[in-house]
C-alpha atoms as a PDB file:
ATOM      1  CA  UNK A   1     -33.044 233.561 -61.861  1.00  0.00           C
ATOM      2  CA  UNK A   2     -31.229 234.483 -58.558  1.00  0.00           C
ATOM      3  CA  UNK A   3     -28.510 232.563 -58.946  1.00  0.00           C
ATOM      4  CA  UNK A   4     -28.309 233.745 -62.431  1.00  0.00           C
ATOM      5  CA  UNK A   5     -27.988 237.681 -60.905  1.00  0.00           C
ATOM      6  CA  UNK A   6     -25.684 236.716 -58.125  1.00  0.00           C
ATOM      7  CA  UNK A   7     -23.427 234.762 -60.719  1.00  0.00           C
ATOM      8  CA  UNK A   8     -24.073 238.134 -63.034  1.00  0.00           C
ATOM      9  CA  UNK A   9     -22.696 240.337 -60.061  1.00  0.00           C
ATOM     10  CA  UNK A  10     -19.774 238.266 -58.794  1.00  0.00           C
ATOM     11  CA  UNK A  11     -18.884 237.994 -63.168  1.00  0.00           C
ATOM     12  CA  UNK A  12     -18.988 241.892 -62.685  1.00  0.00           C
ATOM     13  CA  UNK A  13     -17.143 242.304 -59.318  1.00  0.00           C
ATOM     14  CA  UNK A  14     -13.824 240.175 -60.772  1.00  0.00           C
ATOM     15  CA  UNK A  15     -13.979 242.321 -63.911  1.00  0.00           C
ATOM     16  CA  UNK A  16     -13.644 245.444 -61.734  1.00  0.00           C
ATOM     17  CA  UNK A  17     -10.975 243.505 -59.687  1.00  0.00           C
ATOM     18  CA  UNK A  18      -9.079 242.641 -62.668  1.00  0.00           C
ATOM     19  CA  UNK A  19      -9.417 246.418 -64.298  1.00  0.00           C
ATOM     20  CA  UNK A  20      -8.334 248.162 -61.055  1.00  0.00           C
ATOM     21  CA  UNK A  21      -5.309 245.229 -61.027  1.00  0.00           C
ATOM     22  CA  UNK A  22      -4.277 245.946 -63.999  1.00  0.00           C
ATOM     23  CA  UNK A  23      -4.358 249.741 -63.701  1.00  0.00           C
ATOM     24  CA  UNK A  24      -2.756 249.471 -60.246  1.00  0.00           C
ATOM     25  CA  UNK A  25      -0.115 247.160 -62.869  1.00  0.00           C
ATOM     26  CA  UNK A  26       0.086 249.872 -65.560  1.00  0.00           C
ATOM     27  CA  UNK A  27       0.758 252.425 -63.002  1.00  0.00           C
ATOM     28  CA  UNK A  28       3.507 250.361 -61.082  1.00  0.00           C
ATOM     29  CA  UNK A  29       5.246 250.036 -64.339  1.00  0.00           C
ATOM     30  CA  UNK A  30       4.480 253.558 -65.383  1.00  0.00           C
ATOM     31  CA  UNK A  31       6.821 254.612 -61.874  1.00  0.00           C
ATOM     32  CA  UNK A  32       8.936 252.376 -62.459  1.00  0.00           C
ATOM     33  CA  UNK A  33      10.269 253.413 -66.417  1.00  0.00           C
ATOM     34  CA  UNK A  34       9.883 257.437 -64.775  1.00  0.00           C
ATOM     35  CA  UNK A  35      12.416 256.204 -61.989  1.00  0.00           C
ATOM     36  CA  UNK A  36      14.254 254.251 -64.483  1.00  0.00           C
ATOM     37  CA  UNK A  37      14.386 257.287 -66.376  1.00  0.00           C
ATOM     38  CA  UNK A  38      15.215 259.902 -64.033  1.00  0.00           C
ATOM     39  CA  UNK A  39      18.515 257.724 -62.634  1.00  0.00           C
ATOM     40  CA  UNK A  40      19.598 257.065 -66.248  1.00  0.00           C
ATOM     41  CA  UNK A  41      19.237 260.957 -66.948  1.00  0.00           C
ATOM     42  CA  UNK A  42      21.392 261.641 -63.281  1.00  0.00           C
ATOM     43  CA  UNK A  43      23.627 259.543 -64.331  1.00  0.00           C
ATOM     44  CA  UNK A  44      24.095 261.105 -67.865  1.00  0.00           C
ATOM     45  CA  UNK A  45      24.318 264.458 -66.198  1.00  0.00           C
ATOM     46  CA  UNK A  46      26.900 263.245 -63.728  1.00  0.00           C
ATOM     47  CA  UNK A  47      28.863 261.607 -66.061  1.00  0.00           C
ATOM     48  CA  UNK A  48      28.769 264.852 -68.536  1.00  0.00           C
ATOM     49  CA  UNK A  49      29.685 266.947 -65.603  1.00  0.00           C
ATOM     50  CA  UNK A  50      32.643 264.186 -64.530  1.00  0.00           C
ATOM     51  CA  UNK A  51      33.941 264.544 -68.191  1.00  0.00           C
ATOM     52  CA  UNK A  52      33.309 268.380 -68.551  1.00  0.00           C
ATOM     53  CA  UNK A  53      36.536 268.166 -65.659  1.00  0.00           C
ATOM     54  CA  UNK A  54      38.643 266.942 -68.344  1.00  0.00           C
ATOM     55  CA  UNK A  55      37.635 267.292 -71.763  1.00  0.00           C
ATOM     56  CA  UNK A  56      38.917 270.973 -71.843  1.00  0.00           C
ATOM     57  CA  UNK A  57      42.326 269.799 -71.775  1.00  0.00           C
ATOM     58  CA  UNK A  58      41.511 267.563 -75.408  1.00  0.00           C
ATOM     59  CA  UNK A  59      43.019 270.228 -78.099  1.00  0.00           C
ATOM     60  CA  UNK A  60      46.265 271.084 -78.687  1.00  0.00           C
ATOM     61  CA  UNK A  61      48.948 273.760 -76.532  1.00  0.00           C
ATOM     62  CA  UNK A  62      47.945 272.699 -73.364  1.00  0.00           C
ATOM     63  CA  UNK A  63      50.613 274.450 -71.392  1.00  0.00           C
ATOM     64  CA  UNK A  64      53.110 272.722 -69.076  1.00  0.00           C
ATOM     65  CA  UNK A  65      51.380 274.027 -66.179  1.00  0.00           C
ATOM     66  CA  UNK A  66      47.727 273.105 -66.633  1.00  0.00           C
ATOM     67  CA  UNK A  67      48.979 269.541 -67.542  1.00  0.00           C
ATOM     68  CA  UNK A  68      50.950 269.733 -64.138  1.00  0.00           C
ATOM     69  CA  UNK A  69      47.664 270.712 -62.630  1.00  0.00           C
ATOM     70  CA  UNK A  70      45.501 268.046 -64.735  1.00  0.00           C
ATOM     71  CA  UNK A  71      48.170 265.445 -63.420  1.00  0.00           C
ATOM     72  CA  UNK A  72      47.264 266.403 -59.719  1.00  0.00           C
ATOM     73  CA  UNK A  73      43.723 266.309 -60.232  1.00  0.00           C
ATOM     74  CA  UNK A  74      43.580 262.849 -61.792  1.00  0.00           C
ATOM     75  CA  UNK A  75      45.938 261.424 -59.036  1.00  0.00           C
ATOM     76  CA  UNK A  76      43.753 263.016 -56.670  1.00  0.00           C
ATOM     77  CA  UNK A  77      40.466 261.193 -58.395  1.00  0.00           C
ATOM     78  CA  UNK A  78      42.362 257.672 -58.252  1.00  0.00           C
ATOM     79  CA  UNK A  79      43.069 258.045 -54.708  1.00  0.00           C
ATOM     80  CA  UNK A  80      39.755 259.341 -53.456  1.00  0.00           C
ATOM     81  CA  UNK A  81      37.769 257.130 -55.580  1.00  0.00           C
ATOM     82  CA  UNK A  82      37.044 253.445 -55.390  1.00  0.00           C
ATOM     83  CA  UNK A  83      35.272 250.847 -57.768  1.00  0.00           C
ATOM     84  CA  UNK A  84      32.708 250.218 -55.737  1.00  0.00           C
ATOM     85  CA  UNK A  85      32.294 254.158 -54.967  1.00  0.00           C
ATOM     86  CA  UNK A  86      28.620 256.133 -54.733  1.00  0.00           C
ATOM     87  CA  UNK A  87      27.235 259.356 -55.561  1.00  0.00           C
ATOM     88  CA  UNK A  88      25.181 260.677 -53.656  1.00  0.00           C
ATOM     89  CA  UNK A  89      22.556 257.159 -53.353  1.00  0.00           C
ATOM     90  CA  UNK A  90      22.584 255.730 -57.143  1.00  0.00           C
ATOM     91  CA  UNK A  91      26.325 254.038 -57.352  1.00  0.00           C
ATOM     92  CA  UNK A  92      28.327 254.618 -60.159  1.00  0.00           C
ATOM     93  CA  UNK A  93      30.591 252.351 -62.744  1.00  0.00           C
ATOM     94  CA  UNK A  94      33.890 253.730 -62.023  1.00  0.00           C
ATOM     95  CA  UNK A  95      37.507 253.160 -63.695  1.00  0.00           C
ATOM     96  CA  UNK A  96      40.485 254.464 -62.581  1.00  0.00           C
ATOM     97  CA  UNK A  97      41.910 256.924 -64.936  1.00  0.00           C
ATOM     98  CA  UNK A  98      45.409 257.327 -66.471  1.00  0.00           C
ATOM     99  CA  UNK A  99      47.563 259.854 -68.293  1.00  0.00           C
ATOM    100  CA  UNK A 100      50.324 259.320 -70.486  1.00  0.00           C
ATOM    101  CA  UNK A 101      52.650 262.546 -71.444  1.00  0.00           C
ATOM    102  CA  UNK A 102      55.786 262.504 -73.699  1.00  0.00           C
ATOM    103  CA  UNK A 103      58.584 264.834 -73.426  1.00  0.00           C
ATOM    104  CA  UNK A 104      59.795 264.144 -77.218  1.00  0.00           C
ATOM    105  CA  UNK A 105      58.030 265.506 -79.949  1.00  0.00           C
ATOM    106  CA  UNK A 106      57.224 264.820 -83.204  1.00  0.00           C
ATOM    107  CA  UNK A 107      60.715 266.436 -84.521  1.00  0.00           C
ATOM    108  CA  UNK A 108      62.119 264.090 -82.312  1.00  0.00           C
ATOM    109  CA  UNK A 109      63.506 266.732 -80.067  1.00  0.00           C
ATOM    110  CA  UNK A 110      63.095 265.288 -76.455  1.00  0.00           C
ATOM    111  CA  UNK A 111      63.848 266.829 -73.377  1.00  0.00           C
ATOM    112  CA  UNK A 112      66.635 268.597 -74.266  1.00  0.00           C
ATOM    113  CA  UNK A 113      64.533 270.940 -76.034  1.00  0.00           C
ATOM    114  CA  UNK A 114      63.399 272.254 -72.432  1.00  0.00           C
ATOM    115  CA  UNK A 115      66.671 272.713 -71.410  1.00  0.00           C
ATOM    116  CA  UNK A 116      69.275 276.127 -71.097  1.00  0.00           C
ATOM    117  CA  UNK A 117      72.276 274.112 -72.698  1.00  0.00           C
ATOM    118  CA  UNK A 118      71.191 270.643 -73.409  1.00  0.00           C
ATOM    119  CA  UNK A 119      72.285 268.990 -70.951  1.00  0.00           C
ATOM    120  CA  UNK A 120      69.205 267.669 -68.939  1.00  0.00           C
ATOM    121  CA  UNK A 121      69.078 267.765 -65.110  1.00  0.00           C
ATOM    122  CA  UNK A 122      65.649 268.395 -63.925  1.00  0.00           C
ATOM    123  CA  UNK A 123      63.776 265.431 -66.019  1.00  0.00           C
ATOM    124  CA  UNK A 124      65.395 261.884 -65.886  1.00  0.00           C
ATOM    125  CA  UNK A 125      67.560 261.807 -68.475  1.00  0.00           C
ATOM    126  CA  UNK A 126      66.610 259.711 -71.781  1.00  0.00           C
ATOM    127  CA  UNK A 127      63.009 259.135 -70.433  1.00  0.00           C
ATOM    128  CA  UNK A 128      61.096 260.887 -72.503  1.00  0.00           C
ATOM    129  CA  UNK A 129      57.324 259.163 -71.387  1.00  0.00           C
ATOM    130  CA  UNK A 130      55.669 259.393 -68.275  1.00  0.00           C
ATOM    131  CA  UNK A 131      52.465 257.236 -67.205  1.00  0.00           C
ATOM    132  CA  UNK A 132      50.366 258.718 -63.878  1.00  0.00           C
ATOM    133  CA  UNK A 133      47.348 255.973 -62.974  1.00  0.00           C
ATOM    134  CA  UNK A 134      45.917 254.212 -59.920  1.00  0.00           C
ATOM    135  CA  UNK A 135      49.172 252.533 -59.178  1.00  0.00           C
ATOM    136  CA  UNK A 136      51.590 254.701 -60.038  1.00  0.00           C
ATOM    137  CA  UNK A 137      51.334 258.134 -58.283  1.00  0.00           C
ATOM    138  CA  UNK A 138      55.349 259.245 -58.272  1.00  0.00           C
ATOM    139  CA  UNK A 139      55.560 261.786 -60.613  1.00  0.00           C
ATOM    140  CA  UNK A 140      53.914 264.796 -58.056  1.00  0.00           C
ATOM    141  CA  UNK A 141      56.592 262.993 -55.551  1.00  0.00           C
ATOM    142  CA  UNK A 142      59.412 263.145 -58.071  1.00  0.00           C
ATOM    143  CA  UNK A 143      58.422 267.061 -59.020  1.00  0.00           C
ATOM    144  CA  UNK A 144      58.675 268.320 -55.469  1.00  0.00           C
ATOM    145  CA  UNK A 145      62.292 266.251 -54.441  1.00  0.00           C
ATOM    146  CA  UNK A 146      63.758 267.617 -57.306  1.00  0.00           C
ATOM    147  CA  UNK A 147      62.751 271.339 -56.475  1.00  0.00           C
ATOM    148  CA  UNK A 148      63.681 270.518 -52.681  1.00  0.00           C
ATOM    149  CA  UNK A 149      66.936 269.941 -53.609  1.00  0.00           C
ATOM    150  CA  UNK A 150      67.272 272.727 -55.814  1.00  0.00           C
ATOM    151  CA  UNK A 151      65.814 274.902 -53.328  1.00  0.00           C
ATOM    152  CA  UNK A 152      68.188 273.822 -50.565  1.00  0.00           C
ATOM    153  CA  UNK A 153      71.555 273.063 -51.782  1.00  0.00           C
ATOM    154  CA  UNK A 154      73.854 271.165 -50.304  1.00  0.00           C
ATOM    155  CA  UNK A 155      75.179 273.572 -47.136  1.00  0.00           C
ATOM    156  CA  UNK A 156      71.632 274.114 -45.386  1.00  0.00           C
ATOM    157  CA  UNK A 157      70.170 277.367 -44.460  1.00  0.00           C
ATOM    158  CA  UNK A 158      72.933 279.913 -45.869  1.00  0.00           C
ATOM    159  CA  UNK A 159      72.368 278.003 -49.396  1.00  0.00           C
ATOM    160  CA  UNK A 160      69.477 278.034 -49.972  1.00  0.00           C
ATOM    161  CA  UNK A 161      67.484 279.637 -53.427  1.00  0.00           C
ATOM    162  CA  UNK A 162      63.589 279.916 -52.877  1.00  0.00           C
ATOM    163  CA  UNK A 163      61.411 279.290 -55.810  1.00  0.00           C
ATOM    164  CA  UNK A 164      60.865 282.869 -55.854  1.00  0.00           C
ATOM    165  CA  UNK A 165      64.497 283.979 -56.227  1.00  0.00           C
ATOM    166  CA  UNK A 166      65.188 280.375 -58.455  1.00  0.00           C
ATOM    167  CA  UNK A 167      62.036 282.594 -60.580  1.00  0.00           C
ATOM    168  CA  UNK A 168      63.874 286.079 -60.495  1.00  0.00           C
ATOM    169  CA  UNK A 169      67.643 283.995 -61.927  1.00  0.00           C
ATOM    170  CA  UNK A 170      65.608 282.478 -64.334  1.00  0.00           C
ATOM    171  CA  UNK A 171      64.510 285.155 -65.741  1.00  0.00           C
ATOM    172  CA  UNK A 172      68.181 287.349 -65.753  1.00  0.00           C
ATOM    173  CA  UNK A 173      69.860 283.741 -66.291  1.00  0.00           C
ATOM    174  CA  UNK A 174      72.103 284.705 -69.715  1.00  0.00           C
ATOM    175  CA  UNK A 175      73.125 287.727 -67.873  1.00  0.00           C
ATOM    176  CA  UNK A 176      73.790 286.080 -64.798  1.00  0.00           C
ATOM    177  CA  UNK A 177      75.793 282.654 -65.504  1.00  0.00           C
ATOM    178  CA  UNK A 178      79.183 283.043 -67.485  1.00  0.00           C
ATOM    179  CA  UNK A 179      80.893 282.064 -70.371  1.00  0.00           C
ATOM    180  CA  UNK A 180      84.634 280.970 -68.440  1.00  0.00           C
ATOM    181  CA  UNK A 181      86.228 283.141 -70.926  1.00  0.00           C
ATOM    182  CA  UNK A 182      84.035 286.547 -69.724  1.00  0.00           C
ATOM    183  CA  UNK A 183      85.609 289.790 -69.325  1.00  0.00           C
ATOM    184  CA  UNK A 184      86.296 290.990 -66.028  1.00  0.00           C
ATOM    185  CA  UNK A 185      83.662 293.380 -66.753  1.00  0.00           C
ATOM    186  CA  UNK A 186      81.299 291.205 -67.573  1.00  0.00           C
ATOM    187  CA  UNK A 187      82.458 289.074 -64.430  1.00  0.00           C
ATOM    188  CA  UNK A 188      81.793 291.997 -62.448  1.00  0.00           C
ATOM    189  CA  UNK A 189      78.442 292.884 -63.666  1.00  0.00           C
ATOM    190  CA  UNK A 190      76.944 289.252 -63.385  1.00  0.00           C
ATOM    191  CA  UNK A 191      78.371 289.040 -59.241  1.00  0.00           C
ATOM    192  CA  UNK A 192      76.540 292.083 -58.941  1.00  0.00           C
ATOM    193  CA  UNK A 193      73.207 290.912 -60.225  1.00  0.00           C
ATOM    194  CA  UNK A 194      73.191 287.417 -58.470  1.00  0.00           C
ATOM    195  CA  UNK A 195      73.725 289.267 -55.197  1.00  0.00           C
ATOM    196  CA  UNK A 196      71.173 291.444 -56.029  1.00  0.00           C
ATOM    197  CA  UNK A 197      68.500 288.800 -57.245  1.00  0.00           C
ATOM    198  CA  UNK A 198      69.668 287.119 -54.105  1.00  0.00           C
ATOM    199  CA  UNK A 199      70.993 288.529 -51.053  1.00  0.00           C
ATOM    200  CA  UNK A 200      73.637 286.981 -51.073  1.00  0.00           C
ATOM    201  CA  UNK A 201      77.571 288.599 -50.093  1.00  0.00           C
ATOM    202  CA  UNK A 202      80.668 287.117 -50.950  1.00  0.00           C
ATOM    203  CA  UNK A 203      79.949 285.558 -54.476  1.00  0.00           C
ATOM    204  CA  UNK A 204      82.914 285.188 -57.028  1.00  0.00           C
ATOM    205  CA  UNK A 205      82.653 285.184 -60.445  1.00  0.00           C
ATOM    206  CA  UNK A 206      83.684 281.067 -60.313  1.00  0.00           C
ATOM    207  CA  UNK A 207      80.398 280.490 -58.390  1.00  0.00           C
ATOM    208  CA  UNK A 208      78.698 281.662 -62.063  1.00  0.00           C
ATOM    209  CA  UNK A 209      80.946 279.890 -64.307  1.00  0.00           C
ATOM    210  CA  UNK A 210      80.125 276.423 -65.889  1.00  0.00           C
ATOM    211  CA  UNK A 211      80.126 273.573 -63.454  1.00  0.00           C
ATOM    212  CA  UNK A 212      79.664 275.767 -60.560  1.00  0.00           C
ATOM    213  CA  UNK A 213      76.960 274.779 -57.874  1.00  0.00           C
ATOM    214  CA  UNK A 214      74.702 278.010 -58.376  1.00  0.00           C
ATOM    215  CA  UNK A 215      74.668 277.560 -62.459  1.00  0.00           C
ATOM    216  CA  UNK A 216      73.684 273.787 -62.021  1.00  0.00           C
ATOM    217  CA  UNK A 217      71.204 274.088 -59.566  1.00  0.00           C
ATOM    218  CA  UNK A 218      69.361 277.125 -61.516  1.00  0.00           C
ATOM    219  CA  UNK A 219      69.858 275.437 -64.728  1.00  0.00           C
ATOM    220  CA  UNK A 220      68.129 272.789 -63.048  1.00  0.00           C
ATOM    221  CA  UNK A 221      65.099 274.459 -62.189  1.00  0.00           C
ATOM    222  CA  UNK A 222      65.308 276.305 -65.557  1.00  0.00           C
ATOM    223  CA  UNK A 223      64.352 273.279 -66.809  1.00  0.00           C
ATOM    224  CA  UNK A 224      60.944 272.957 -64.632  1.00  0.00           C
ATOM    225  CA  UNK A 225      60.030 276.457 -65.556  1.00  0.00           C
ATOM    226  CA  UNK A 226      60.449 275.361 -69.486  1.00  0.00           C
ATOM    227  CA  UNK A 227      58.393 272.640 -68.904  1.00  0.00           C
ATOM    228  CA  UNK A 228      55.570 274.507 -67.054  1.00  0.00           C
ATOM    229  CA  UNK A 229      55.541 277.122 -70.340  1.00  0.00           C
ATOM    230  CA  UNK A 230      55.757 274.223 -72.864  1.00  0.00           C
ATOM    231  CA  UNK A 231      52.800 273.202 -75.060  1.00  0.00           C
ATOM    232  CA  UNK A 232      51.269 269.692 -75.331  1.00  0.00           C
ATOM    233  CA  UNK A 233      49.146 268.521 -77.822  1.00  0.00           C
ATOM    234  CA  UNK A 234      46.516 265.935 -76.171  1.00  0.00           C
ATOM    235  CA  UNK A 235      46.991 263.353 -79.166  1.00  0.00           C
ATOM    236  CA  UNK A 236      44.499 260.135 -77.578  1.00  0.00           C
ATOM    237  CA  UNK A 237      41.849 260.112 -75.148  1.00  0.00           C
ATOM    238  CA  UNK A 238      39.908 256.968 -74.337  1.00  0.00           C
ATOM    239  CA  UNK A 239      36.266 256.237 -72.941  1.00  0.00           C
ATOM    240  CA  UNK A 240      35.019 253.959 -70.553  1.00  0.00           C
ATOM    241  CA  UNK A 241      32.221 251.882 -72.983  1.00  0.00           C
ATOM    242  CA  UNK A 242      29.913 251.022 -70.016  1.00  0.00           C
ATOM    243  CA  UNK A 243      29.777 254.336 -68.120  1.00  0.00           C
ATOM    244  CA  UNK A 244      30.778 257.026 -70.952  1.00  0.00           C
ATOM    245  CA  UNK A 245      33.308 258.291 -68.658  1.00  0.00           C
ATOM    246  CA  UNK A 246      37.229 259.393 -69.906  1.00  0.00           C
ATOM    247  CA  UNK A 247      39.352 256.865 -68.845  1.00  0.00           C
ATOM    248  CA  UNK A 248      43.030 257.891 -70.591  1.00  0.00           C
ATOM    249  CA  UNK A 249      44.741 261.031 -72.237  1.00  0.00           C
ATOM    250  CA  UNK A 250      47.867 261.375 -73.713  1.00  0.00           C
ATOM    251  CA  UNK A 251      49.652 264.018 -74.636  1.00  0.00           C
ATOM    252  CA  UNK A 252      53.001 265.066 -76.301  1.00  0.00           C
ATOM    253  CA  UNK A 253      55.156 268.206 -76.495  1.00  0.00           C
ATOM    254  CA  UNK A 254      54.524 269.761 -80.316  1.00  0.00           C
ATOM    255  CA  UNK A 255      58.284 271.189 -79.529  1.00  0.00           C
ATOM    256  CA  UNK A 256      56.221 274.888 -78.972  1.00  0.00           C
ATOM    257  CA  UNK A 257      57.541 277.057 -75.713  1.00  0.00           C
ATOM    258  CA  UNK A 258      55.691 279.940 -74.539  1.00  0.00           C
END
């Protein structure tokens, strides 16, 4: 009869062992599926707040300028960012991103369109597409040599136009650049205004005619102020299928300048 009670008891003490083991088990696994939850809804968030960064720029007339400025920002991403890069402690799936942006549009005008008398000096001529990803960062490079030349001519100090003057000629540019055939009035009027817009003393009316150094170089720039007002229609954008993130836009010119 004893041995029947103490075989009763120890019966009862490995049930309570196994209950409070398997509670202690249901409550492990209860954490764990909360924590499992909680970094698959940071992650969400982060990626939604990653791809709220870019997915303003999918609709059409995106100017010039904010896909200058989108350009930067994704170069900026692909050099800070690595594929085996963390946030904050839970590490992230990341991919490189890349942006593809055509000059012609769908009237098959290309970069001429941009231009003050189609003839294109800013933009490589005849390349109409331009790709900015992990391994190929020139364009920003490309951008700023071009104005740097504009800027500073070819005789140094004396020469040069600053981007706010290149601006101001921009904006006065059929009244400042002649026709060769002009009128000496009109000659007249135009040296006036360029000396004016610029400081400059001791312009002649051939420094404004066609060919001349002054025309070509603010023709140039023309051309980067066109593009900056143009309007792009984003036309593809591509997601990452692992992470959710936006891993490619493209856009082209819809032949709109504003």
């Amino acid at each position: 009869m004893e041995n029947a009670s103490k075989a009763l008891v120890m019966a009862g003490s490995i049930l309570i062992g196994l209950l409070v083991l398997g509670a202690l088990i249901l409550l492990f696994n209860n954490l764990s599926s909360y924590q499992n939850a909680d970094i698959q809804n940071t992650r969400q968030a982060q990626v939604v707040e990653f791809n709220n960064q870019f997915t303003t720029y999918i609709r059409e007339d995106v100017r010039g300028n904010e896909l200058y400025s989108l350009l930067n920002r994704i170069i900026d991403y692909n050099t800070r960012k690595t594929l085996e890069g963390e946030d904050g402690a839970i590490e992230i799936g990341y991919q490189p991103m890349s942006i593809k942006f055509s000059l012609k549009s769908p009237d098959g005008k290309d970069q001429k369109a941009l231009t003050m008398d189609g003839i294109v000096r800013f933009f490589e001529n005849n390349k109409n597409d331009y790709i900015i990803d992990k391994t190929n960062n020139t364009f920003e490079d490309y951008i700023n040599n071009q104005i740097k030349k504009i800027v500073n001519g070819d005789s140094g100090k004396q020469d040069d136009l600053p981007e706010s003057v290149l601006n101001n000629l921009t904006t006065g540019i059929t009244k400042i650049f002649l026709e060769n055939n002009a009128s000496d009035d009109e000659k007249e009027k135009a040296v006036r205004a360029f000396e004016n817009i610029t400081g400059f003393s001791n312009i002649k009316a051939s420094d404004l005619e066609e060919g001349s150094k002054y025309r070509e170089r603010v023709y140039s720039y023309y051309e980067y102020v066109q593009f900056k007002r143009a309007n792009f229609d984003c036309i593809n954008s591509t997601y990452d299928p692992d992470t959710g993130r936006i891993t490619y836009l493209e856009f082209q010119f819809n032949g709109k300048i504003k």
